[in-house]
PDB file of N, CA and C in Angstrom:
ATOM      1  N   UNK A   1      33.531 192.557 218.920  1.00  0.00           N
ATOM      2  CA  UNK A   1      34.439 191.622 219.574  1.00  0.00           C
ATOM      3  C   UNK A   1      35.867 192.007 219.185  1.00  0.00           C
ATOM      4  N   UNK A   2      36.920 192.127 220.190  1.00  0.00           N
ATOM      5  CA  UNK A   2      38.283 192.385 219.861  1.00  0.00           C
ATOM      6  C   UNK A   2      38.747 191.552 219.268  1.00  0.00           C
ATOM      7  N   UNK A   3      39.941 191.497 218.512  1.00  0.00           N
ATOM      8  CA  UNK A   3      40.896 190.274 218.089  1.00  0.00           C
ATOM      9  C   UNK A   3      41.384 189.335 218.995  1.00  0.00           C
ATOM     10  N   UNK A   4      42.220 189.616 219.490  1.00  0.00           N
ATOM     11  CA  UNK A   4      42.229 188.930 220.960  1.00  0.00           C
ATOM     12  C   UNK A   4      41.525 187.864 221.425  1.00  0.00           C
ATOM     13  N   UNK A   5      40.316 188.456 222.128  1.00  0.00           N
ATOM     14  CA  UNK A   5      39.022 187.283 222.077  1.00  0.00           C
ATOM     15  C   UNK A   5      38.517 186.692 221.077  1.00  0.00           C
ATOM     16  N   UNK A   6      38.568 186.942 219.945  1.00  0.00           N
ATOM     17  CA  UNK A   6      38.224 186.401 219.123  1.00  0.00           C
ATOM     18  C   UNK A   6      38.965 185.478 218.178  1.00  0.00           C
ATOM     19  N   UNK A   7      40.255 185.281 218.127  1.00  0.00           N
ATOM     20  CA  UNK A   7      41.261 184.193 218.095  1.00  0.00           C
ATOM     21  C   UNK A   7      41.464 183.380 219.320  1.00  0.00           C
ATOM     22  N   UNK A   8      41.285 183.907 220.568  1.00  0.00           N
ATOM     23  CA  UNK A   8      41.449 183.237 221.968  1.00  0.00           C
ATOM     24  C   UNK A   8      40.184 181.799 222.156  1.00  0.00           C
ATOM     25  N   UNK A   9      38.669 182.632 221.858  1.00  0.00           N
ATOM     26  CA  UNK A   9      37.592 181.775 221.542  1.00  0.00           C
ATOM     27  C   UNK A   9      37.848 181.106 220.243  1.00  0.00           C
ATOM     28  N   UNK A  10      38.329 180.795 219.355  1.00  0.00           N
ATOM     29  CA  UNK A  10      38.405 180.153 217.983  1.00  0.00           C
ATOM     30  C   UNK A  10      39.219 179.379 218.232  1.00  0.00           C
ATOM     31  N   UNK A  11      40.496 179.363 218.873  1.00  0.00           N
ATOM     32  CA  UNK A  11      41.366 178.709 219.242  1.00  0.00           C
ATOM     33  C   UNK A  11      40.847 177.297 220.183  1.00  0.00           C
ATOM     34  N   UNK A  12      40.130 177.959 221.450  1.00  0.00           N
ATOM     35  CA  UNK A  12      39.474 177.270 222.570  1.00  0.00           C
ATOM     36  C   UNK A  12      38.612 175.860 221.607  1.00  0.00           C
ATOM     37  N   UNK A  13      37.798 176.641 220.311  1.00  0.00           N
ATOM     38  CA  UNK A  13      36.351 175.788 220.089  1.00  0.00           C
ATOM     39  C   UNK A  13      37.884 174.823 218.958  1.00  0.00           C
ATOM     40  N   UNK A  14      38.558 175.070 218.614  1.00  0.00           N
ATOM     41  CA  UNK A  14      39.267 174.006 217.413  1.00  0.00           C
ATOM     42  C   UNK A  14      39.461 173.119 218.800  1.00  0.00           C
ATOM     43  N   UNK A  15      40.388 173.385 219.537  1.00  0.00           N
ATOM     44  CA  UNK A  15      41.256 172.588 220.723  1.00  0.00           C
ATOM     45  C   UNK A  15      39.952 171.423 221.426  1.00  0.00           C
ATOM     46  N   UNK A  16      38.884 172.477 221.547  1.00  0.00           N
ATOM     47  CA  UNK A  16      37.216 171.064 221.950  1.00  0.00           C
ATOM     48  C   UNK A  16      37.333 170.290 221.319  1.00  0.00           C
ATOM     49  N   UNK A  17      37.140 170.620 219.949  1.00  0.00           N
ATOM     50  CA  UNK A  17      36.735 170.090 218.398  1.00  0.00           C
ATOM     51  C   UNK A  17      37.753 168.698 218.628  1.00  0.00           C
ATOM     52  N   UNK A  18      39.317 169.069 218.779  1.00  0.00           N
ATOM     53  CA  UNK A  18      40.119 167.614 218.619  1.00  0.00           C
ATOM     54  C   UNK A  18      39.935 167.283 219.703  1.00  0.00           C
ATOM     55  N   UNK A  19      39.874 167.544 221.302  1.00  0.00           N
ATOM     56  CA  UNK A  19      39.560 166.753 221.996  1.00  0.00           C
ATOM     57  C   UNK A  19      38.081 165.737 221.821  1.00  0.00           C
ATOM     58  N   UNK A  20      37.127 166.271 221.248  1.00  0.00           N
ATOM     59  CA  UNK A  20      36.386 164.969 220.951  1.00  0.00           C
ATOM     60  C   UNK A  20      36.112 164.279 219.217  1.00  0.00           C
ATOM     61  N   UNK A  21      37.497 164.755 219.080  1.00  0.00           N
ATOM     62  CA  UNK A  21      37.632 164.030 217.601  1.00  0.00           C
ATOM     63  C   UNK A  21      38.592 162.562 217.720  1.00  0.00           C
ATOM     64  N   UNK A  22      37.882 161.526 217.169  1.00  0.00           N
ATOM     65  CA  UNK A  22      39.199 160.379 216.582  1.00  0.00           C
ATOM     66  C   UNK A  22      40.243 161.012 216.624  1.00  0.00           C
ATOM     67  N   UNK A  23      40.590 162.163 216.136  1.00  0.00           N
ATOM     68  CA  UNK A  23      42.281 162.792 215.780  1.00  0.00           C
ATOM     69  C   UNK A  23      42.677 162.438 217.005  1.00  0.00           C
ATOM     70  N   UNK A  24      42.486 162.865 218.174  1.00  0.00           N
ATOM     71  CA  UNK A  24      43.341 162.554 219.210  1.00  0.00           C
ATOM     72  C   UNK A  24      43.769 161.174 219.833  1.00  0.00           C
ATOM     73  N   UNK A  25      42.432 160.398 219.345  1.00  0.00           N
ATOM     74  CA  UNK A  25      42.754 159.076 219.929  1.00  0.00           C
ATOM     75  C   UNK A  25      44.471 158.414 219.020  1.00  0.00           C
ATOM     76  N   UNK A  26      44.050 159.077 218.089  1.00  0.00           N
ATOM     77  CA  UNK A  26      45.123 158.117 216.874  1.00  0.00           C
ATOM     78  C   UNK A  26      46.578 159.285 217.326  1.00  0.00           C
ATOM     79  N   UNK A  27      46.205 160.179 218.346  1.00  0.00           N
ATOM     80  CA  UNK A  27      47.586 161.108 218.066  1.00  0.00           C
ATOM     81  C   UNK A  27      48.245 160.169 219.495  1.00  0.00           C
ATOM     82  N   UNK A  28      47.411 159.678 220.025  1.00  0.00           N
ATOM     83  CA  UNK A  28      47.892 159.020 221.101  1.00  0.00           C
ATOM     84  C   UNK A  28      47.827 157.632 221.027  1.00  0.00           C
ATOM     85  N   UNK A  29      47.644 157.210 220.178  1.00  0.00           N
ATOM     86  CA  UNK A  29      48.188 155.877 220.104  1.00  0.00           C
ATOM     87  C   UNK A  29      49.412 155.931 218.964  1.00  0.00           C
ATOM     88  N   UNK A  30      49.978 156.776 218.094  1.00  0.00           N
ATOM     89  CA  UNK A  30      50.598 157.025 217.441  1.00  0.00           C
ATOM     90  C   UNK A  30      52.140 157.199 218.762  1.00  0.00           C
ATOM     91  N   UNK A  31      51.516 157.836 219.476  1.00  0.00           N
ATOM     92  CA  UNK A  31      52.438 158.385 220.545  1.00  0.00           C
ATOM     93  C   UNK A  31      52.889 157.088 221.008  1.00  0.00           C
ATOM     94  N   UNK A  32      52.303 156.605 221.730  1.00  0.00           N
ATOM     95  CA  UNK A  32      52.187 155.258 222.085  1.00  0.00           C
ATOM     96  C   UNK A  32      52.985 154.099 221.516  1.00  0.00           C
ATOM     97  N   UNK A  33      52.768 153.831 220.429  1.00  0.00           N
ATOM     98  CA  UNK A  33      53.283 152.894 219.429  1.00  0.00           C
ATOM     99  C   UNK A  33      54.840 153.351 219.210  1.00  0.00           C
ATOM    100  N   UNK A  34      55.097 154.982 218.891  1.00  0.00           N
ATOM    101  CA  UNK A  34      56.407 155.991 218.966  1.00  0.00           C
ATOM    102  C   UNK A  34      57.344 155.671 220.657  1.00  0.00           C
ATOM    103  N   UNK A  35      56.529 155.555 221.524  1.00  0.00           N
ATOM    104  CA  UNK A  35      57.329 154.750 222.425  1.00  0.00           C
ATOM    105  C   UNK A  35      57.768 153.403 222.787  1.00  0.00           C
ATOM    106  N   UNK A  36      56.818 152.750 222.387  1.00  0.00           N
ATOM    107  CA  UNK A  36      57.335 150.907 222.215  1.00  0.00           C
ATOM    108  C   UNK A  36      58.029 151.012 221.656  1.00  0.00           C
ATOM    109  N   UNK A  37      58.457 151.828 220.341  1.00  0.00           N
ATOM    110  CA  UNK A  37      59.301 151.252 219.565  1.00  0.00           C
ATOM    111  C   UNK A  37      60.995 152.009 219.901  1.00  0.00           C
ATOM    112  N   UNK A  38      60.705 153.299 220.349  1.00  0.00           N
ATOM    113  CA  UNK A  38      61.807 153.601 220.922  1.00  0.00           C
ATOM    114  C   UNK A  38      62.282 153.164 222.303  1.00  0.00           C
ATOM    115  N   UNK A  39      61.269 152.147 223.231  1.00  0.00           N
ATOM    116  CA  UNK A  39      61.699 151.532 224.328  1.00  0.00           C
ATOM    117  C   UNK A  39      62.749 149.990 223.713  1.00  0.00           C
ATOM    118  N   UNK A  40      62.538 149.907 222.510  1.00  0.00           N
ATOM    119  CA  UNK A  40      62.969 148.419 222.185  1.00  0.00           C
ATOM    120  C   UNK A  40      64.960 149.041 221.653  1.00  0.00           C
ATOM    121  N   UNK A  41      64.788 150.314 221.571  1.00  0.00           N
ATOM    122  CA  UNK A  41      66.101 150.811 221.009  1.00  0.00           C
ATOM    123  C   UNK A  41      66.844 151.061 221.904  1.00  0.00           C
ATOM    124  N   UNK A  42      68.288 150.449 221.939  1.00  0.00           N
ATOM    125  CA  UNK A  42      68.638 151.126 223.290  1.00  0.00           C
ATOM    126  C   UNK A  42      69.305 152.368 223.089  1.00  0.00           C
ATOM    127  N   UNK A  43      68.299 153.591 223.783  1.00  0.00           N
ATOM    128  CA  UNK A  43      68.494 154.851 223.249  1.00  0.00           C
ATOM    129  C   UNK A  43      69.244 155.577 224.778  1.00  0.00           C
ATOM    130  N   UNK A  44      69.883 156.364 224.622  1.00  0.00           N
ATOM    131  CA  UNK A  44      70.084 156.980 225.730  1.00  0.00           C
ATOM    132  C   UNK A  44      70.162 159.111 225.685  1.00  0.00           C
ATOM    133  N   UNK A  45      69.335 158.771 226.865  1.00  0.00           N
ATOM    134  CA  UNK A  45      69.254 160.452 227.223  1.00  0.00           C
ATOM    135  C   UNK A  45      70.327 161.683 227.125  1.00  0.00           C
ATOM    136  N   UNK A  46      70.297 162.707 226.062  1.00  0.00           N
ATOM    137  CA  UNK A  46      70.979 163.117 225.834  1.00  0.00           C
ATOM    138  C   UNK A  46      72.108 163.523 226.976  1.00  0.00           C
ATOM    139  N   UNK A  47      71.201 164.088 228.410  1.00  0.00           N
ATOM    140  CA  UNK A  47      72.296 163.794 229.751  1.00  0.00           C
ATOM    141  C   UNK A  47      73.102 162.457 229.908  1.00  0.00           C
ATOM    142  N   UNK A  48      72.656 161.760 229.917  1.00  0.00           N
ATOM    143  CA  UNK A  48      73.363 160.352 230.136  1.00  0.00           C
ATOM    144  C   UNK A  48      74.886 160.489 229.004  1.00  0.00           C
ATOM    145  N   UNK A  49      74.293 161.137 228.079  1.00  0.00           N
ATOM    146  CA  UNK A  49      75.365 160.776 226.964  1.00  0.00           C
ATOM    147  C   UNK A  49      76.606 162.025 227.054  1.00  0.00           C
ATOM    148  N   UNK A  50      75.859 163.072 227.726  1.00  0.00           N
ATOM    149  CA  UNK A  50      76.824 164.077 228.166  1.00  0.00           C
ATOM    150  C   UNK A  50      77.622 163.439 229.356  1.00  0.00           C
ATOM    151  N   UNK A  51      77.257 163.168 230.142  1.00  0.00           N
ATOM    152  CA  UNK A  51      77.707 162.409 230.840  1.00  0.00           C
ATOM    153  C   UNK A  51      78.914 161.444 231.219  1.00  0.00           C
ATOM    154  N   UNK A  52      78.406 160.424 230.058  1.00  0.00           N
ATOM    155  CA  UNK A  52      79.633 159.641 229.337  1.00  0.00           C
ATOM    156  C   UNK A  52      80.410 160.030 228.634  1.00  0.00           C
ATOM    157  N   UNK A  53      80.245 161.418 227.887  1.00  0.00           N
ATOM    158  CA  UNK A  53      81.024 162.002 227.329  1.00  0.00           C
ATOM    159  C   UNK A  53      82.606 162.443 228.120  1.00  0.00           C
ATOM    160  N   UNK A  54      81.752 163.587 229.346  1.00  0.00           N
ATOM    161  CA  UNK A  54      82.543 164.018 229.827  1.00  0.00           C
ATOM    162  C   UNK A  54      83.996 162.615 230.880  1.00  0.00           C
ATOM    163  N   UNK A  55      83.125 161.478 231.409  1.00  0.00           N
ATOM    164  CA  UNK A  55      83.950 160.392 232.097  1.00  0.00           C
ATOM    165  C   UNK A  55      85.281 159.846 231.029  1.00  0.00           C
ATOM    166  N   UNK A  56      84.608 160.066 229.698  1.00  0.00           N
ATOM    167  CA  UNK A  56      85.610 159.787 229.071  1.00  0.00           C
ATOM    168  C   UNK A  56      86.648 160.500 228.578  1.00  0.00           C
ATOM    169  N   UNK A  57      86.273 161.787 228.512  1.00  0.00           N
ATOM    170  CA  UNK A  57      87.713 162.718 227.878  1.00  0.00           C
ATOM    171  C   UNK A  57      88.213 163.093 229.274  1.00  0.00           C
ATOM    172  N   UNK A  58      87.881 162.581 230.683  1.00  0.00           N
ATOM    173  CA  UNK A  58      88.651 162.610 231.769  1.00  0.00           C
ATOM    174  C   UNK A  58      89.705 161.600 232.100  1.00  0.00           C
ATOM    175  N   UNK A  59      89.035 160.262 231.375  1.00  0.00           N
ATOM    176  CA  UNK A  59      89.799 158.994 231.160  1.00  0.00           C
ATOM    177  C   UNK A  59      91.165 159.086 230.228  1.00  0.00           C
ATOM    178  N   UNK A  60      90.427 160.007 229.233  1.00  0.00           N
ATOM    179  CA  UNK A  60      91.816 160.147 228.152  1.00  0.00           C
ATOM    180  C   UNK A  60      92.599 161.058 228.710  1.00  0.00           C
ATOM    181  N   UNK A  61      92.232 162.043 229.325  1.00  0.00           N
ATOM    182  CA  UNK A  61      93.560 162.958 230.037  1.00  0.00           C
ATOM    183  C   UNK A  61      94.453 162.000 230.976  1.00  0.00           C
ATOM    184  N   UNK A  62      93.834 161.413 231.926  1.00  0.00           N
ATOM    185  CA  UNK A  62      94.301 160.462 232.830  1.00  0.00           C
ATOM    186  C   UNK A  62      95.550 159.571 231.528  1.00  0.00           C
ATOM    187  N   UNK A  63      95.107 159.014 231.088  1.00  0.00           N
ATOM    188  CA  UNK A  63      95.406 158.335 229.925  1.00  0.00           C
ATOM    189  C   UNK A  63      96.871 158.734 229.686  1.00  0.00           C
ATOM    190  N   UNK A  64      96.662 160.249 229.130  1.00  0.00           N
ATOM    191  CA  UNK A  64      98.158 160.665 228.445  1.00  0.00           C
ATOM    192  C   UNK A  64      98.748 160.803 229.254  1.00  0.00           C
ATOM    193  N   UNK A  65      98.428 161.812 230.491  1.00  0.00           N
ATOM    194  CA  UNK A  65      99.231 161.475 231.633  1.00  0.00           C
ATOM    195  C   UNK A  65     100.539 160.521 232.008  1.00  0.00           C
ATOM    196  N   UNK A  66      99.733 159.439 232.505  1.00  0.00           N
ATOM    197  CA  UNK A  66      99.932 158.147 232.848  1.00  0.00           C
ATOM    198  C   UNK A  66     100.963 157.629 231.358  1.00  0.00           C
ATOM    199  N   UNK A  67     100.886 157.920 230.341  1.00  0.00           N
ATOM    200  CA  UNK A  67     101.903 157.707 228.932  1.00  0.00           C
ATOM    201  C   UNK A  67     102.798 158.727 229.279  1.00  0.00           C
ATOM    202  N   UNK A  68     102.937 159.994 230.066  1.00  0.00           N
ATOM    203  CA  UNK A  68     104.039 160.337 229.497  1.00  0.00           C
ATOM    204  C   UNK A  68     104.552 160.673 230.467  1.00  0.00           C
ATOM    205  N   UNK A  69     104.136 160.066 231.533  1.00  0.00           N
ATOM    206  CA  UNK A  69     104.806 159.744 232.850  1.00  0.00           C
ATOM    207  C   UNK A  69     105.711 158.440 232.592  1.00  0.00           C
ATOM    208  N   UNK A  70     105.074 157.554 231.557  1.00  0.00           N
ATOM    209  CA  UNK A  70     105.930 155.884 231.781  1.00  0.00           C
ATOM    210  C   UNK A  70     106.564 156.351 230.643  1.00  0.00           C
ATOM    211  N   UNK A  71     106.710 157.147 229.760  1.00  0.00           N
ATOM    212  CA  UNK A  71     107.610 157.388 228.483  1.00  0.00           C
ATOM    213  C   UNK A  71     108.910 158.236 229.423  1.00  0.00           C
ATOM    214  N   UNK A  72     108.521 159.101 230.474  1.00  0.00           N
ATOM    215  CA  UNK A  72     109.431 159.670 231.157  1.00  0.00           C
ATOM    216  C   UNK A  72     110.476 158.834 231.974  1.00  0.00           C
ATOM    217  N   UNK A  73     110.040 158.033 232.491  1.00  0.00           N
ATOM    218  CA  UNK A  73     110.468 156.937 233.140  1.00  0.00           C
ATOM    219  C   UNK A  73     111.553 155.841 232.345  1.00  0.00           C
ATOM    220  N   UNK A  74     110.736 155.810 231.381  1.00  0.00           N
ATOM    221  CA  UNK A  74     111.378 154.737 230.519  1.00  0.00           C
ATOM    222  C   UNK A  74     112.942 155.789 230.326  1.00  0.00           C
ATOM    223  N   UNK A  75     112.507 156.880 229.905  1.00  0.00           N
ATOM    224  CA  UNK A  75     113.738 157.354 229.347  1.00  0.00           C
ATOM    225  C   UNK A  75     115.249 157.998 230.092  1.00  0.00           C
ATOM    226  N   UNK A  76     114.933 157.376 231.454  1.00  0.00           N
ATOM    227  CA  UNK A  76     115.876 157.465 232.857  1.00  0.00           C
ATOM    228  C   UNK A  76     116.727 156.365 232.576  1.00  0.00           C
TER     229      UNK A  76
END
């Protein structure tokens, strides 16, 4: 038997093995429980947060702008 197949089949019979082991039930209710509790957080998606990132350092350019346009003004 090559190596190959023979880590490929060893691999296959562990991967059976936890599919009909308890281990999986508890890896998925572990999972499970890992999402209730991060649904109760208000977490947000690292896009979302890029996101808001970027609206805001567009806000602050706007921002200085708008300051040194009325500092310009003022000084007429």
């Amino acid at each position: 038997m090559d190596k190959p197949n023979f880590f490929t089949d060893v691999q296959a019979k562990i991967n059976q093995a936890l599919e009909n082991s308890p281990a999986k039930d508890i890896e998925k209710n572990v999972k499970a429980m890992m999402s209730q509790g991060f649904a109760k957080l208000d977490l947000v998606t690292r896009e979302e947060f890029d996101i808001q990132a970027q609206v805001l350092a567009k806000t602050r350019a706007k921002l200085e702008a708008l300051e040194a346009r009325i500092a310009e003004l003022e000084a007429k």
